[in-house]
C-alpha atoms as a PDB file:
ATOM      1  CA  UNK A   1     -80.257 159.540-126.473  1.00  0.00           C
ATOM      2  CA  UNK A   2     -77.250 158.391-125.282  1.00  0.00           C
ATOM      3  CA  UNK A   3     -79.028 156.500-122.160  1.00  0.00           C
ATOM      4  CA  UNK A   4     -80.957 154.324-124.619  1.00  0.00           C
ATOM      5  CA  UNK A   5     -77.692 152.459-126.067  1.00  0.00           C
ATOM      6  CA  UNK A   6     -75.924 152.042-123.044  1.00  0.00           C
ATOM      7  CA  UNK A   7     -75.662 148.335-121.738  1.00  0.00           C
ATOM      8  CA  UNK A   8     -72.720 147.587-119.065  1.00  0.00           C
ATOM      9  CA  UNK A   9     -74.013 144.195-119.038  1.00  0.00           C
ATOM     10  CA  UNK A  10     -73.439 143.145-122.775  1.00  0.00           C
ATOM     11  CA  UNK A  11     -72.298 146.381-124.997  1.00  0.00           C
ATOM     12  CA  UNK A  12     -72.749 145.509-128.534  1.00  0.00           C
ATOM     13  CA  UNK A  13     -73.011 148.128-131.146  1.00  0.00           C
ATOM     14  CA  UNK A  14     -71.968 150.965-129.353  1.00  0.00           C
ATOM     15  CA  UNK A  15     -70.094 153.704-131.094  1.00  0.00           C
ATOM     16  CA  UNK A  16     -69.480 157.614-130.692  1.00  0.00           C
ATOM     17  CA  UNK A  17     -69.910 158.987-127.289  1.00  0.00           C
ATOM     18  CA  UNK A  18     -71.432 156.233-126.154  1.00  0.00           C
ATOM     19  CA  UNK A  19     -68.271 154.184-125.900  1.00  0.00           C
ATOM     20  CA  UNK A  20     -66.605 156.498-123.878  1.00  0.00           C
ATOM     21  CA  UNK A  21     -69.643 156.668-121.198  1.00  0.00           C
ATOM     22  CA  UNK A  22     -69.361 152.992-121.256  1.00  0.00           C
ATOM     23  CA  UNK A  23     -66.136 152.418-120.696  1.00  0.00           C
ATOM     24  CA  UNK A  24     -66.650 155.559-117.675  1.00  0.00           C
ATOM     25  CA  UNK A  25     -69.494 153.490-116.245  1.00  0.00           C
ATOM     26  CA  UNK A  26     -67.550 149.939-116.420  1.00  0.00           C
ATOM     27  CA  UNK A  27     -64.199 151.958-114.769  1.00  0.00           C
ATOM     28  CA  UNK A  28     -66.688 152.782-111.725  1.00  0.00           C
ATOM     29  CA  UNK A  29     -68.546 149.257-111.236  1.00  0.00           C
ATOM     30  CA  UNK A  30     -65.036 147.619-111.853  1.00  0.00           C
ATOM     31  CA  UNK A  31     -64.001 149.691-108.516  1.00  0.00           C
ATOM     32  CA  UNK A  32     -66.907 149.107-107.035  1.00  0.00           C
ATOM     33  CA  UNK A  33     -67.268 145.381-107.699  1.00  0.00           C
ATOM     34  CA  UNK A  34     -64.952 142.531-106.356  1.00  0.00           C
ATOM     35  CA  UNK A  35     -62.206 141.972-109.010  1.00  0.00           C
ATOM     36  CA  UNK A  36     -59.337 139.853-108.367  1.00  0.00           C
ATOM     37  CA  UNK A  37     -56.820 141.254-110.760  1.00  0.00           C
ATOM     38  CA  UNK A  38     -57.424 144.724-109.107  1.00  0.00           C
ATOM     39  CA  UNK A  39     -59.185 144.672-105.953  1.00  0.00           C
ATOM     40  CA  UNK A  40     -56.421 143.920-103.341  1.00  0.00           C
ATOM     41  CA  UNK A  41     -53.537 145.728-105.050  1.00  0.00           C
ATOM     42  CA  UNK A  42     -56.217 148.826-105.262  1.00  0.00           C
ATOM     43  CA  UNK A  43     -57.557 148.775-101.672  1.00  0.00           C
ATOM     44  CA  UNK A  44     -53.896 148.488-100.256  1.00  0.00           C
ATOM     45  CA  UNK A  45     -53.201 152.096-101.856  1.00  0.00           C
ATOM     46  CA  UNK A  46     -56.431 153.483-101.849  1.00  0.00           C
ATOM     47  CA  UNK A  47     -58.387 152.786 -98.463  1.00  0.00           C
ATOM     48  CA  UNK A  48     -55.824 155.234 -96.254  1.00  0.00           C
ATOM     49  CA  UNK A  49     -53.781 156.843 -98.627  1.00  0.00           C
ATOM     50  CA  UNK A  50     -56.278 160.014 -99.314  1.00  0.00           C
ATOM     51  CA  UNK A  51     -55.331 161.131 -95.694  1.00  0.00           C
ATOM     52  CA  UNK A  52     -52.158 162.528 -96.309  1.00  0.00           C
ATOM     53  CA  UNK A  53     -50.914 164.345 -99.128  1.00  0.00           C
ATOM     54  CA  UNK A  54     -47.935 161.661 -99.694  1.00  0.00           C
ATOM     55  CA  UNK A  55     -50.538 159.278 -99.537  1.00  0.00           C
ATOM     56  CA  UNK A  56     -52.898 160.989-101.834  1.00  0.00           C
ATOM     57  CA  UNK A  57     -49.602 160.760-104.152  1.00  0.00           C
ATOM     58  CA  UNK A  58     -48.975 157.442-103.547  1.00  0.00           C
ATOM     59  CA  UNK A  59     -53.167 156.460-104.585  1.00  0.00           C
ATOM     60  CA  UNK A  60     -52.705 159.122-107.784  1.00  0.00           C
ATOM     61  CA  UNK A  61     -49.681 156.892-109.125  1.00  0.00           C
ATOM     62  CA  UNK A  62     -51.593 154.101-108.817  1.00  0.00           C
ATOM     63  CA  UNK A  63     -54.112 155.134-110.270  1.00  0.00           C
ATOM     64  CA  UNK A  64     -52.345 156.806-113.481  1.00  0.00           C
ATOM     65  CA  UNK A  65     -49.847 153.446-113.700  1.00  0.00           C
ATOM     66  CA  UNK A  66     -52.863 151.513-114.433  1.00  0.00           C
ATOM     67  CA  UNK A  67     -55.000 153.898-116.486  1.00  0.00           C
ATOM     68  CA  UNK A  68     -51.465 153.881-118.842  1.00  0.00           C
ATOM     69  CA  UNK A  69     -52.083 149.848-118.699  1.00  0.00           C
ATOM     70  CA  UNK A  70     -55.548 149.607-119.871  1.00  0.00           C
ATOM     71  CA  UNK A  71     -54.484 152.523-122.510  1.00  0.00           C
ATOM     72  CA  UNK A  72     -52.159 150.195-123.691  1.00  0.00           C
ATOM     73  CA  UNK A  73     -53.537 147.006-123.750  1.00  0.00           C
ATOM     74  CA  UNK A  74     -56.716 148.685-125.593  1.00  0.00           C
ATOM     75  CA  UNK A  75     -54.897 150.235-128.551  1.00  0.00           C
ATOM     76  CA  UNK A  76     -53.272 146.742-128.601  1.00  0.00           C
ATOM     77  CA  UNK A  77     -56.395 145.379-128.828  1.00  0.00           C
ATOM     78  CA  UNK A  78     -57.730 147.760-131.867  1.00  0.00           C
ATOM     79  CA  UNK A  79     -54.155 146.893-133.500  1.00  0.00           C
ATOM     80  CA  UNK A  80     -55.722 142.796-133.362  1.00  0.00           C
ATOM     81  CA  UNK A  81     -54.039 141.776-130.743  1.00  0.00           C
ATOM     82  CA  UNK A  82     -57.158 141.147-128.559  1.00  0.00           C
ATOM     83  CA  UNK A  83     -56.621 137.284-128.560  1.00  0.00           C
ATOM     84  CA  UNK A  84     -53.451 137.186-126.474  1.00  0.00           C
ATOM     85  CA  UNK A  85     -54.619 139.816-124.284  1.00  0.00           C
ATOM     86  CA  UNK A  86     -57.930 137.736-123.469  1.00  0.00           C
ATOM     87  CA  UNK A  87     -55.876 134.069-123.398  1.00  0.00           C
ATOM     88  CA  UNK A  88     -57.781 132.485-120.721  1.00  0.00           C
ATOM     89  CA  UNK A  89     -54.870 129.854-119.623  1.00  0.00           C
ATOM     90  CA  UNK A  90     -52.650 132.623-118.704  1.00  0.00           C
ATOM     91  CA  UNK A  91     -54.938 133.882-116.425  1.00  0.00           C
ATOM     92  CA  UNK A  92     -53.744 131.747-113.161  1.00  0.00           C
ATOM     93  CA  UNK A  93     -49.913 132.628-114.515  1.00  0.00           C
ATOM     94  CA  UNK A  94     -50.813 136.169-114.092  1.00  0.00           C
ATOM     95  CA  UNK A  95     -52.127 135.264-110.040  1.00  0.00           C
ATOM     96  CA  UNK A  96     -48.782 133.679-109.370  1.00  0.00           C
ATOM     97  CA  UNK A  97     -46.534 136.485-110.858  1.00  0.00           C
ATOM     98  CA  UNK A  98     -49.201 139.468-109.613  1.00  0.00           C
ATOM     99  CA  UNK A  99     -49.204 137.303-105.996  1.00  0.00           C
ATOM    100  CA  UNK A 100     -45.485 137.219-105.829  1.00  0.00           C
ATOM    101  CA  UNK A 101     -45.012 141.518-106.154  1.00  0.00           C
ATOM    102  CA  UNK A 102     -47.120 141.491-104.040  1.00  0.00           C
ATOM    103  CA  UNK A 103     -45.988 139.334-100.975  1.00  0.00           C
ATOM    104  CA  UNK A 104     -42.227 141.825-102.104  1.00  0.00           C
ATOM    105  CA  UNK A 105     -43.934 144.911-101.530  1.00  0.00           C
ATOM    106  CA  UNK A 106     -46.057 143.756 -98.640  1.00  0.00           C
ATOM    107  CA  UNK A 107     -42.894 142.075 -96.803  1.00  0.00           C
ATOM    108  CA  UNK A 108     -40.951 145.742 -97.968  1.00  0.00           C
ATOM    109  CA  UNK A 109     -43.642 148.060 -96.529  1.00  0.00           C
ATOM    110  CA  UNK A 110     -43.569 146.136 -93.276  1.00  0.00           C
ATOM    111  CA  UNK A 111     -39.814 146.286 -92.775  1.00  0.00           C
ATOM    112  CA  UNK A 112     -38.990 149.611 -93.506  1.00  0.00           C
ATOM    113  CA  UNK A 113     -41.910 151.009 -92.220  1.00  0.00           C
ATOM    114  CA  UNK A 114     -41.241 149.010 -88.809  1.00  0.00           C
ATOM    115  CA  UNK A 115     -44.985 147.552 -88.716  1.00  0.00           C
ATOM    116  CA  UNK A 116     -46.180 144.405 -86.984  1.00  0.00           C
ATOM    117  CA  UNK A 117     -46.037 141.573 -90.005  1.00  0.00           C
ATOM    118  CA  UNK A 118     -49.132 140.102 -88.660  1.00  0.00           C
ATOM    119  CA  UNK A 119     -52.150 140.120 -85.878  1.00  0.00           C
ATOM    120  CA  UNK A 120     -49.906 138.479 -82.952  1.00  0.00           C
ATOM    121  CA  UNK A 121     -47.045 137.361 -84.728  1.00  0.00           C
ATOM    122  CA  UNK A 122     -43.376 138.174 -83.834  1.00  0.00           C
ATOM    123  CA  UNK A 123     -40.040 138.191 -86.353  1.00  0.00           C
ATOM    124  CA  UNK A 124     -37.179 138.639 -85.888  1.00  0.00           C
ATOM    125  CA  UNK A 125     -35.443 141.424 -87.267  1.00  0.00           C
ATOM    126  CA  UNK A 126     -38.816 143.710 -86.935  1.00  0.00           C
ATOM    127  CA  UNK A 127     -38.993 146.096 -84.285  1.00  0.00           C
ATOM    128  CA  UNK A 128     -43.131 145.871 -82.690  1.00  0.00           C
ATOM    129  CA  UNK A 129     -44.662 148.188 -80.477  1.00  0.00           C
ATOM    130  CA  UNK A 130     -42.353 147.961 -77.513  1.00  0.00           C
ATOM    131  CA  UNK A 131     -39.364 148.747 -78.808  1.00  0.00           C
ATOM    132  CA  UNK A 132     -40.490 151.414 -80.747  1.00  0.00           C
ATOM    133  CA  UNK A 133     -41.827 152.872 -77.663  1.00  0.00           C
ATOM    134  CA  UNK A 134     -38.704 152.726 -76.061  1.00  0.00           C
ATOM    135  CA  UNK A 135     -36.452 154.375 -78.839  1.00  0.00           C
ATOM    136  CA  UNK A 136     -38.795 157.192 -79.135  1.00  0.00           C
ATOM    137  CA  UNK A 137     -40.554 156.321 -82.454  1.00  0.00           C
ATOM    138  CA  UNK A 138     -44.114 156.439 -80.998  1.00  0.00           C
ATOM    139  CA  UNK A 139     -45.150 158.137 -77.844  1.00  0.00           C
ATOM    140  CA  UNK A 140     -45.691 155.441 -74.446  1.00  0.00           C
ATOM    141  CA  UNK A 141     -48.369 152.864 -74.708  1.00  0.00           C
ATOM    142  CA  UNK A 142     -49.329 153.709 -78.726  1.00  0.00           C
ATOM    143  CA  UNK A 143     -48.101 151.701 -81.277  1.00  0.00           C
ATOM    144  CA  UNK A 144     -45.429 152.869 -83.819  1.00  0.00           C
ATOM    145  CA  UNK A 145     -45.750 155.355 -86.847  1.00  0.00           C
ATOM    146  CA  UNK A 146     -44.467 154.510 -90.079  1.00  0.00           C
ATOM    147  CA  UNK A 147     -41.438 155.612 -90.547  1.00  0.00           C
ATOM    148  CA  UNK A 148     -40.532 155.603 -94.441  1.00  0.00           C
ATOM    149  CA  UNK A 149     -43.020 156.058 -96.987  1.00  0.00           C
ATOM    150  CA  UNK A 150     -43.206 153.440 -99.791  1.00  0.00           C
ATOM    151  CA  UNK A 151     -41.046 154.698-103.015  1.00  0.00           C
ATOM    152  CA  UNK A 152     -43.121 155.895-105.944  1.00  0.00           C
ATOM    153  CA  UNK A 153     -42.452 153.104-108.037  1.00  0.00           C
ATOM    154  CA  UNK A 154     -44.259 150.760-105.517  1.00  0.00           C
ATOM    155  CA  UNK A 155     -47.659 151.672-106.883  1.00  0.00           C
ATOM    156  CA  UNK A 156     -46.733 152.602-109.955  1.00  0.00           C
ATOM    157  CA  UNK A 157     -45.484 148.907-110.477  1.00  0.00           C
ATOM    158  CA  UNK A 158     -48.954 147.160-109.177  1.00  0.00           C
ATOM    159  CA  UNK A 159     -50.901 149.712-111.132  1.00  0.00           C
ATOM    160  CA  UNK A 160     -49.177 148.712-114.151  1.00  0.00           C
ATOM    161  CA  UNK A 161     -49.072 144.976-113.059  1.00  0.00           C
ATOM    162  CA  UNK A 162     -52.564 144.729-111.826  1.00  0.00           C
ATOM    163  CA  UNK A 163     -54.209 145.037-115.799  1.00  0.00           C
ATOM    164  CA  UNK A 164     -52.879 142.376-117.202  1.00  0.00           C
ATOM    165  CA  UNK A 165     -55.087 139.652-115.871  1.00  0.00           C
ATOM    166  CA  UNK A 166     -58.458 139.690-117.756  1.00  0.00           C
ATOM    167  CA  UNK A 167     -61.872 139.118-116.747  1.00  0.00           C
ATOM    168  CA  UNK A 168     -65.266 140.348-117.978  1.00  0.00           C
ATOM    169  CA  UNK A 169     -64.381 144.001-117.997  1.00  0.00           C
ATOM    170  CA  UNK A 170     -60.963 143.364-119.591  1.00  0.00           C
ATOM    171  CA  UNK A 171     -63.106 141.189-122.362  1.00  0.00           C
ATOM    172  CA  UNK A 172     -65.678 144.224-122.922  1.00  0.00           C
ATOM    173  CA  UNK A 173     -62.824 146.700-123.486  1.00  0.00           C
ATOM    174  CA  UNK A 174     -60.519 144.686-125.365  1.00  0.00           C
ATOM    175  CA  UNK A 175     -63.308 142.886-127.871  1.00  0.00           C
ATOM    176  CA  UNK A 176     -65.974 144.950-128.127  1.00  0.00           C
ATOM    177  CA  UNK A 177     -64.978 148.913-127.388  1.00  0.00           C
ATOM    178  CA  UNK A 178     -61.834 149.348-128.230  1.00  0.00           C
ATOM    179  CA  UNK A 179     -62.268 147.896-131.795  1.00  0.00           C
ATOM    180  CA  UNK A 180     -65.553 150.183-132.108  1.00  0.00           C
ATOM    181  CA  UNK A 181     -63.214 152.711-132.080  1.00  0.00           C
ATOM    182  CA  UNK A 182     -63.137 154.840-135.658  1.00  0.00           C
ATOM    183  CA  UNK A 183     -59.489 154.623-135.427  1.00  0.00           C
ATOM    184  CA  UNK A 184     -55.973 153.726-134.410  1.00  0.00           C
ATOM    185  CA  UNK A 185     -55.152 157.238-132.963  1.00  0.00           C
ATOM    186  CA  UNK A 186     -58.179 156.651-130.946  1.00  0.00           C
ATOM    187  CA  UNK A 187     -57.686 152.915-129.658  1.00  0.00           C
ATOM    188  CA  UNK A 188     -56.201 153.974-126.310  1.00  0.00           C
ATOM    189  CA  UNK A 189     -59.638 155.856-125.392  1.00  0.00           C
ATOM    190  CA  UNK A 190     -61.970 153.254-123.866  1.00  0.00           C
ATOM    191  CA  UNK A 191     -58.993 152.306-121.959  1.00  0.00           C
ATOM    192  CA  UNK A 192     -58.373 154.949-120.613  1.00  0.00           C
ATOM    193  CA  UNK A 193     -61.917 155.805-119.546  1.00  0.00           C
ATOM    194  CA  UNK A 194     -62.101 152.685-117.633  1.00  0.00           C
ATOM    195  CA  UNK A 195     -58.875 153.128-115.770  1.00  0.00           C
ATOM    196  CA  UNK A 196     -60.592 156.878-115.113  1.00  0.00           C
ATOM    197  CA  UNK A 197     -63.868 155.261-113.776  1.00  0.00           C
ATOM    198  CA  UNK A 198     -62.157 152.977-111.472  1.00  0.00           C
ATOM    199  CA  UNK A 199     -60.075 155.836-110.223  1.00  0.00           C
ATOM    200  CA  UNK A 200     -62.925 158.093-108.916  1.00  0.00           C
ATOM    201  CA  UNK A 201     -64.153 155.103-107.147  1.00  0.00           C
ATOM    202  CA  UNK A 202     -60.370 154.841-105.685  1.00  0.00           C
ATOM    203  CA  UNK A 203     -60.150 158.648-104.491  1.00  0.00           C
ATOM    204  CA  UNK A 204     -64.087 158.037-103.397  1.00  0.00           C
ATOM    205  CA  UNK A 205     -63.357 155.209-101.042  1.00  0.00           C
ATOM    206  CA  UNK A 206     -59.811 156.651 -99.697  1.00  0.00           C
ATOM    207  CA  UNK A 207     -61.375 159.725 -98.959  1.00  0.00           C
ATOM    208  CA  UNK A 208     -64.590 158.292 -96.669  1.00  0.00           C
ATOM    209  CA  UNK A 209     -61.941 156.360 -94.625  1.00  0.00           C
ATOM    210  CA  UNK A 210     -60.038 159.399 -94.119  1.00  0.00           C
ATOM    211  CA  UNK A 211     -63.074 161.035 -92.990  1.00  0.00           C
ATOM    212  CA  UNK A 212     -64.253 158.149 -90.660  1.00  0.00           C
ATOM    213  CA  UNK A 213     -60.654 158.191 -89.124  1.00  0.00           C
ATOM    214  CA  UNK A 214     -60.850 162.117 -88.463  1.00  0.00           C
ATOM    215  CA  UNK A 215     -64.297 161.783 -87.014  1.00  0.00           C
ATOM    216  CA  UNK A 216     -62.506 159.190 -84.846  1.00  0.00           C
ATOM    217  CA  UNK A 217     -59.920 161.493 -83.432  1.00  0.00           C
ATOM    218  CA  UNK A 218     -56.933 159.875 -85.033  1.00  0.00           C
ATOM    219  CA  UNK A 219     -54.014 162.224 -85.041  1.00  0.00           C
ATOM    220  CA  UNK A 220     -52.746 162.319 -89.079  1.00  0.00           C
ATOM    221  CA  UNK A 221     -49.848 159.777 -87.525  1.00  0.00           C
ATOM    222  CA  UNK A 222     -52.493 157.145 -86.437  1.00  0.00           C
ATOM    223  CA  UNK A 223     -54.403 157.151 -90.171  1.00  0.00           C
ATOM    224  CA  UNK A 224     -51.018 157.089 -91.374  1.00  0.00           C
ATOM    225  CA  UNK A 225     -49.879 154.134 -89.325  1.00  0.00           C
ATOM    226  CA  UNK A 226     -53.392 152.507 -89.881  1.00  0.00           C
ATOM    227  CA  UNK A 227     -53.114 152.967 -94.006  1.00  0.00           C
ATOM    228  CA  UNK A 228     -50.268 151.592 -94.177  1.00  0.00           C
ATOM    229  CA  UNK A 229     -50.252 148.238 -92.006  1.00  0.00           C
ATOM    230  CA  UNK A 230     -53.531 147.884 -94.144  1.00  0.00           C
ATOM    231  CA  UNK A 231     -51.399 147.710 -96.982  1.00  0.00           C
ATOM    232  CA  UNK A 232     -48.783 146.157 -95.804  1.00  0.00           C
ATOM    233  CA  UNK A 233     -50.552 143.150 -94.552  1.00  0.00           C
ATOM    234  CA  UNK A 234     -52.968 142.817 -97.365  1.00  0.00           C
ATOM    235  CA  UNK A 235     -50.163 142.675 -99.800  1.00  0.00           C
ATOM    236  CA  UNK A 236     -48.464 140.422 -98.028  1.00  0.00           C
ATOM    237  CA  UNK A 237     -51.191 137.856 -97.115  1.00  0.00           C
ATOM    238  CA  UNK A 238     -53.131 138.521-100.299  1.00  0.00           C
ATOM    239  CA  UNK A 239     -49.947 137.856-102.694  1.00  0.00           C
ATOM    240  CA  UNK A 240     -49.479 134.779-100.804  1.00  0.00           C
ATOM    241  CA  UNK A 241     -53.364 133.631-101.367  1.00  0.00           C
ATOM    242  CA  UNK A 242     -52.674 134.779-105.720  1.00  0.00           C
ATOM    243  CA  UNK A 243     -49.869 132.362-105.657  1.00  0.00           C
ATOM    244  CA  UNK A 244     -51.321 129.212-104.285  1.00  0.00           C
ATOM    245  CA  UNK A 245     -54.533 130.152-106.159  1.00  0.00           C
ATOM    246  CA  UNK A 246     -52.519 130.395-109.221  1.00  0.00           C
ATOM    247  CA  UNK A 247     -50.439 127.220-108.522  1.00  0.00           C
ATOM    248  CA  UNK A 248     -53.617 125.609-107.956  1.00  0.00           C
ATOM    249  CA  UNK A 249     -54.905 126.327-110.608  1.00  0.00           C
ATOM    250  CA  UNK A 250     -52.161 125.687-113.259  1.00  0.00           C
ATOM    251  CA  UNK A 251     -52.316 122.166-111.282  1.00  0.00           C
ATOM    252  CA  UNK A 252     -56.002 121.781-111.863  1.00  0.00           C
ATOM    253  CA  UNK A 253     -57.779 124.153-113.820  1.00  0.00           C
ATOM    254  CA  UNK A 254     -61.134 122.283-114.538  1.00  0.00           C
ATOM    255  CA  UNK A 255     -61.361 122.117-110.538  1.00  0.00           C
ATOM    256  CA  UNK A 256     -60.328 126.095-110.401  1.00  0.00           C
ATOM    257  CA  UNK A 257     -62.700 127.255-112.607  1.00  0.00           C
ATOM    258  CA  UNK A 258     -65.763 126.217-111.200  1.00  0.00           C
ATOM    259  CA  UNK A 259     -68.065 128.532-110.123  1.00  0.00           C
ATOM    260  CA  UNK A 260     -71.812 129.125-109.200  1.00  0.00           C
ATOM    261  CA  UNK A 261     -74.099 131.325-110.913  1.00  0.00           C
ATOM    262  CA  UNK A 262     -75.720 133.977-108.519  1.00  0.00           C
ATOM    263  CA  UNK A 263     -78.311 135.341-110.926  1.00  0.00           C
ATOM    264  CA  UNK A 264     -76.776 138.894-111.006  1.00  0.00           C
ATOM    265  CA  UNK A 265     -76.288 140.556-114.199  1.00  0.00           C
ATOM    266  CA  UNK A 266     -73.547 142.804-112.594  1.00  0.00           C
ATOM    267  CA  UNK A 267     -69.740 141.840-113.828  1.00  0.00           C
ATOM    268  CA  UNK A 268     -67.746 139.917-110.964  1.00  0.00           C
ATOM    269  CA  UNK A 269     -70.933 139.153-109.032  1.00  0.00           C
ATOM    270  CA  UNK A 270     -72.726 136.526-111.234  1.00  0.00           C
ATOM    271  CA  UNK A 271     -70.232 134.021-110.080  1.00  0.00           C
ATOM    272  CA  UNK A 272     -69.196 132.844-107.333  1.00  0.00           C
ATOM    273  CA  UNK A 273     -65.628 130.977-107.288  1.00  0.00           C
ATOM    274  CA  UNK A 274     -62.041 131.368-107.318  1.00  0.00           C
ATOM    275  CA  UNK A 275     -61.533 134.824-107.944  1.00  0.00           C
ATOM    276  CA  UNK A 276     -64.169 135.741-105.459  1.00  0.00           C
ATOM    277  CA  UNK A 277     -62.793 134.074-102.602  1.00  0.00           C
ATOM    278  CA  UNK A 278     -59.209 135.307-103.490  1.00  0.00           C
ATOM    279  CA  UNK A 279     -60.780 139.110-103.263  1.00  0.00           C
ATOM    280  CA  UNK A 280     -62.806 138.017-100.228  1.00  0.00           C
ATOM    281  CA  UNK A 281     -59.336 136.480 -98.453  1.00  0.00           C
ATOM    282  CA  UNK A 282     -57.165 139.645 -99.169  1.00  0.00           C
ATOM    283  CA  UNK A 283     -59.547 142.448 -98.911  1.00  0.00           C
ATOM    284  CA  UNK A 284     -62.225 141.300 -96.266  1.00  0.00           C
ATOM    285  CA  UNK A 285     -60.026 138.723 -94.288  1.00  0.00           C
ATOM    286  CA  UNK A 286     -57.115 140.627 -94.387  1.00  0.00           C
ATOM    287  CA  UNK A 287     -57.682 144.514 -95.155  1.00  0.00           C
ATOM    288  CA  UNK A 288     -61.067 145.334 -93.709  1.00  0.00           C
ATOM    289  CA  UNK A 289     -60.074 143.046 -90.281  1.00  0.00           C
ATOM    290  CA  UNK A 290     -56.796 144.991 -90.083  1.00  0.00           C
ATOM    291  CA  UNK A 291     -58.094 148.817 -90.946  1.00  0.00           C
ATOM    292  CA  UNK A 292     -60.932 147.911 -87.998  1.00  0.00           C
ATOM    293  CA  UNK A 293     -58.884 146.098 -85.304  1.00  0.00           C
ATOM    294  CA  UNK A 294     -55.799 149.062 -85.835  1.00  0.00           C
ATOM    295  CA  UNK A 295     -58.531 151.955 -85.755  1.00  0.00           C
ATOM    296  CA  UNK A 296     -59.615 150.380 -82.580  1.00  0.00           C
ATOM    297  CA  UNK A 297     -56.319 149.926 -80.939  1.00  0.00           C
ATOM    298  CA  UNK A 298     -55.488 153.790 -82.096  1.00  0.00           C
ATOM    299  CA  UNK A 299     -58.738 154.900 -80.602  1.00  0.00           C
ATOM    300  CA  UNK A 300     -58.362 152.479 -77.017  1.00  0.00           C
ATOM    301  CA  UNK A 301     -54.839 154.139 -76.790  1.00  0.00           C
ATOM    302  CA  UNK A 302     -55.284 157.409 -76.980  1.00  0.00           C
ATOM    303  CA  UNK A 303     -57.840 157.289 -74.514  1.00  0.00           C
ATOM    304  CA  UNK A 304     -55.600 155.843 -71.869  1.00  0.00           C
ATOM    305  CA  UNK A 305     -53.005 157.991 -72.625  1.00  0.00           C
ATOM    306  CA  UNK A 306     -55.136 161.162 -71.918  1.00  0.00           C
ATOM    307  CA  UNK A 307     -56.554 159.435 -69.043  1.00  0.00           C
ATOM    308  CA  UNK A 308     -53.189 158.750 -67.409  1.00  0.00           C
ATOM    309  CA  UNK A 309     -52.000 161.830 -68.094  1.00  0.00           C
ATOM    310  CA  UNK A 310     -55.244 164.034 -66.895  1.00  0.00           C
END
């Protein structure tokens, strides 16, 4: 039985089927799980965008951009090359140059999509939720709608991006799956099976926002506007968090990579450190505050719109 060989925790000696289920099964807790390589990028694109059908593009791109990177990186990885792929001193490299595309598409998203660039902060050149109320891009006393969706290659860039950094899952299916593979036209499989596991999670967690938003009574517009200053400001504030994590530490790495051990045998949850608080920063800080206090305002507004005007 298949169930009897299976071990997300520490997968030796799998082979057949079995490494494909695995690599399934990691692809799912790896969405599931905080994971600083992936976790902010991923929630940016995937906690709105299954509301709209440009946004349900936008998540798919994602999605596929980094499926192709784990693809890649495990056939590299059969082909020997599992070393450089798993070289642990490029790790807070990869923070700065993954923080800095970030902070780019966050700052892009918020300019051409006319958002506010933060909770109560002002600049200049950025039209806010007066002005757009006067030029007739949102209706009286709501805020604005976006304006311009983000260009395909947005995602498609921080899905490709996002798997380079390793960590425990990147370890499992660069040393011990993709190498159990029987051979080199088969290499690519286990990474693509993760990337496949982490996208159901993806299209699972997009699609219970949009559902909470519709229960709501958000007009398509509002989850729109809502997904997208999520992304927009989690980008932005989270790419700024990767790079002075990463400059840290490249500065100090002995001090960066301590950690405590929790006790749980689950990847990205049996420590608690650096990478932790950098997904904790960017997706609860930043994303979860923003999709709440935006769903709110959407909500408040609406109602005292149709109250003025009843």
């Amino acid at each position: 039985m298949i169930a009897t060989v299976i071990n997300l925790w520490n997968p030796i000696h799998v082979a057949g089927l079995a490494i494909i289920v695995t690599a399934v099964l990691l692809g799912m807790v790896h969405g599931i799980t905080p994971d600083e390589h992936t976790w902010p990028i991923t929630f940016s694109y995937a906690i709105g965008s299954y509301s709209t059908k440009k946004g349900l593009r936008a998540g798919l791109i994602f999605s596929a951009a980094f499926t192709l990177q784990r693809a890649l990186a495990s056939e590299l990885a059969y082909l020997g090359f599992s070393r450089i792929l798993t070289y642990g001193q490029a790790d807070y490299a990869i923070y700065v140059v993954v923080g800095a595309v970030m902070i780019w598409a966050g700052l892009l998203i918020v300019r051409q999509g006319r958002l506010p660039f933060h909770f109560h902060l002002h600049l200049p050149g950025l039209r806010h939720e007066h002005e757009a109320a006067s030029t007739g891009t949102a209706p009286a006393g709501q805020p604005p709608v976006w304006v311009e969706d983000p260009r395909p290659w947005m995602p498609a860039l921080h899905g490709f991006i996002a798997g380079w950094g390793f960590g425990a899952f990147a370890i499992i299916i660069y040393t011990v799956l993709a190498p159990a593979m029987p051979s080199a036209a088969l290499g690519w499989v286990p990474g693509a099976m993760f990337g496949l596991g982490t996208t159901l999670v993806q299209m699972l967690v997009g699609a219970v926002f949009g559902k909470v938003a519709a229960r709501r009574g958000m007009t398509p517009e509002a989850i729109r506007h809502v997904a997208l200053t999520v992304a927009g400001r989690t980008l932005t504030w989270g790419g700024v968090a990767f790079v002075v994590g990463g400059a840290f530490g490249l500065a100090f790495p002995r001090v960066a990579s301590l950690s405590v051990a929790t006790g749980i045998h689950i990847h990205n949850l049996d420590q608690l450190g650096l990478p932790i608080f950098l997904v904790m920063f960017a997706v609860v800080g930043i994303g979860v505050t923003t999709m709440i206090t935006e769903t709110r305002a959407w909500t408040r507004r609406s109602r005292e719109t149709a109250t003025s005007s009843s």
